[in-house]
Protein backbone atom coordinates (compact mmCIF):
# COMPACT_ATOMS: atom_id res chain seq x y z
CA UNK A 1 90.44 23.25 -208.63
CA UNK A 2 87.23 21.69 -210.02
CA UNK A 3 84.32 23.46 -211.00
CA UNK A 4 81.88 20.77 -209.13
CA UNK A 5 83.05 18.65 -206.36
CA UNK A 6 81.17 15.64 -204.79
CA UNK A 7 82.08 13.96 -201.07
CA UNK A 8 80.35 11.65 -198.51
CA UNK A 9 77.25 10.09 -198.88
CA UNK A 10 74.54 10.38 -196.64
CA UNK A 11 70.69 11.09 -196.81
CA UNK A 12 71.13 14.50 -196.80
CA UNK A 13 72.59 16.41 -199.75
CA UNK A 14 74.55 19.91 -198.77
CA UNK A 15 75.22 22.61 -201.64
CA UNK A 16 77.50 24.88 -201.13
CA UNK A 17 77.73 27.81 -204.02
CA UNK A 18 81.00 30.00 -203.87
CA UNK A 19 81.14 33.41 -204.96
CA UNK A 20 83.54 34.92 -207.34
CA UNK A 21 86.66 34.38 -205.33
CA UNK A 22 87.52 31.21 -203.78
CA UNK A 23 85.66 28.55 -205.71
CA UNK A 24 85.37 25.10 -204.87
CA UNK A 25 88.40 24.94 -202.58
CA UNK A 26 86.79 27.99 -200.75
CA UNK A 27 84.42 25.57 -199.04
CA UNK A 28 87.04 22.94 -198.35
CA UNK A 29 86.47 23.02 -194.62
CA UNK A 30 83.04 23.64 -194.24
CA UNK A 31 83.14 20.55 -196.90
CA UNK A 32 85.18 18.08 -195.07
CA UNK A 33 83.12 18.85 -191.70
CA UNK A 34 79.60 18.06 -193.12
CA UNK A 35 80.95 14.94 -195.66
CA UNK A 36 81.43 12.19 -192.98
CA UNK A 37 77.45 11.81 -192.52
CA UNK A 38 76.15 13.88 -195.68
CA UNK A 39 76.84 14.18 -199.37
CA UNK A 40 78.02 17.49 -200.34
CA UNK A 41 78.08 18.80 -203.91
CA UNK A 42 80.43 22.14 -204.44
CA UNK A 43 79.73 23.85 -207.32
CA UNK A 44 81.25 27.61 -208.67
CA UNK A 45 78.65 28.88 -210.97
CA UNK A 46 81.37 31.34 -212.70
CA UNK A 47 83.65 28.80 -213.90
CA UNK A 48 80.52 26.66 -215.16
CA UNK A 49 79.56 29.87 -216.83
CA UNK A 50 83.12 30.77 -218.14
CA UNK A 51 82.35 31.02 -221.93
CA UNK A 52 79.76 32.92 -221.19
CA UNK A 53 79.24 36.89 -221.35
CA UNK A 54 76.33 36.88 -219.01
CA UNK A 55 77.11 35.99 -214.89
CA UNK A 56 74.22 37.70 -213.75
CA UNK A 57 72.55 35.70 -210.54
CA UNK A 58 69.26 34.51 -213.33
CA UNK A 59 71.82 33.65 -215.67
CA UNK A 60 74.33 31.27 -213.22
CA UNK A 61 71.31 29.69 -211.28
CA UNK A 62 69.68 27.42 -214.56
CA UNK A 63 73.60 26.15 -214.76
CA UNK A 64 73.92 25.19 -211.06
CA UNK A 65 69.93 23.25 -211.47
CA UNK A 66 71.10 21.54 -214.64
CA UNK A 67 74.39 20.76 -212.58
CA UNK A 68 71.79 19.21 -209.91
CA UNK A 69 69.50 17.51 -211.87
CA UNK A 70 72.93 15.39 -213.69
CA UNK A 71 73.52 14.92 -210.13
CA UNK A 72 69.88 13.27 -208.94
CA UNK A 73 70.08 16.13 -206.39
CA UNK A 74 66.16 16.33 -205.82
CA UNK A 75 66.70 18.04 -202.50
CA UNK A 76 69.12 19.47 -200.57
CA UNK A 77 70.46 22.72 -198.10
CA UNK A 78 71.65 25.50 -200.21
CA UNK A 79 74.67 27.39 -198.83
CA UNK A 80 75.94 30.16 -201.05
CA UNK A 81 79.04 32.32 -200.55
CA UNK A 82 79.32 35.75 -201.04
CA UNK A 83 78.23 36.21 -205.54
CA UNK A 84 77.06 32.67 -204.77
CA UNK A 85 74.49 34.03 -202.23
CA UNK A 86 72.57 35.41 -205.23
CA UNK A 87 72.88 32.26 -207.47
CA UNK A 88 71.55 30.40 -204.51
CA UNK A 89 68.52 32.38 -204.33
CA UNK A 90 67.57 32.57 -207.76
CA UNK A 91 68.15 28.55 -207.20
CA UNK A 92 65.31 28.22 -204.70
CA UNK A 93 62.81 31.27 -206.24
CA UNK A 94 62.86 29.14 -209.91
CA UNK A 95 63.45 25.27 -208.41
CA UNK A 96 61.76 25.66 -204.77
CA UNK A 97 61.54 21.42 -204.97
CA UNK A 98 65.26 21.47 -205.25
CA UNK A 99 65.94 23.55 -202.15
CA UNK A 100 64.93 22.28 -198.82
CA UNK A 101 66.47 24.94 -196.77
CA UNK A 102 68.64 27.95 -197.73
């Protein structure tokens, strides 16, 4: 499995953040229900953070924005999972422009 995942297209950009369990293919369904009129960008913060010590929820988050900003993500609905739930918010508290809806 990939440690981002884009689908669709569509003016509105879906993120979906999995926990620590599951990853990317966690959100395969949710994905493939939401990518026929929106773009969706799945992204598991732990395996972007994998040689790193630190996985807390302030240390994940800059990863996922950085992951965003590569992507020209400038707004979107955050959806995290589980572990991902934490990244997520830590994503809208220190890039509120980013995250349109949580």
């Amino acid at each position: 499995s990939s440690v981002v995942a884009v689908r669709g297209s569509g003016p509105t950009t879906f993120v979906l953040i999995s926990g620590m369990i599951g990853g990317v293919s966690g959100f395969r369904r949710l994905a493939s229900l939401l990518e026929s009129e929106n773009r969706v960008v799945t992204i598991d913060p732990y395996r972007l953070a994998a040689d790193s010590a630190d996985v807390t929820f302030a240390a994940l988050a800059p990863y996922v924005d950085t992951v965003l900003g590569e992507l020209g993500v400038d707004s979107a609905r955050v959806v995290g999972h589980a572990h991902g739930t934490g990244v997520a918010l830590r994503l809208a508290a220190n890039s509120p422009a980013r995250v349109s809806a949580l």
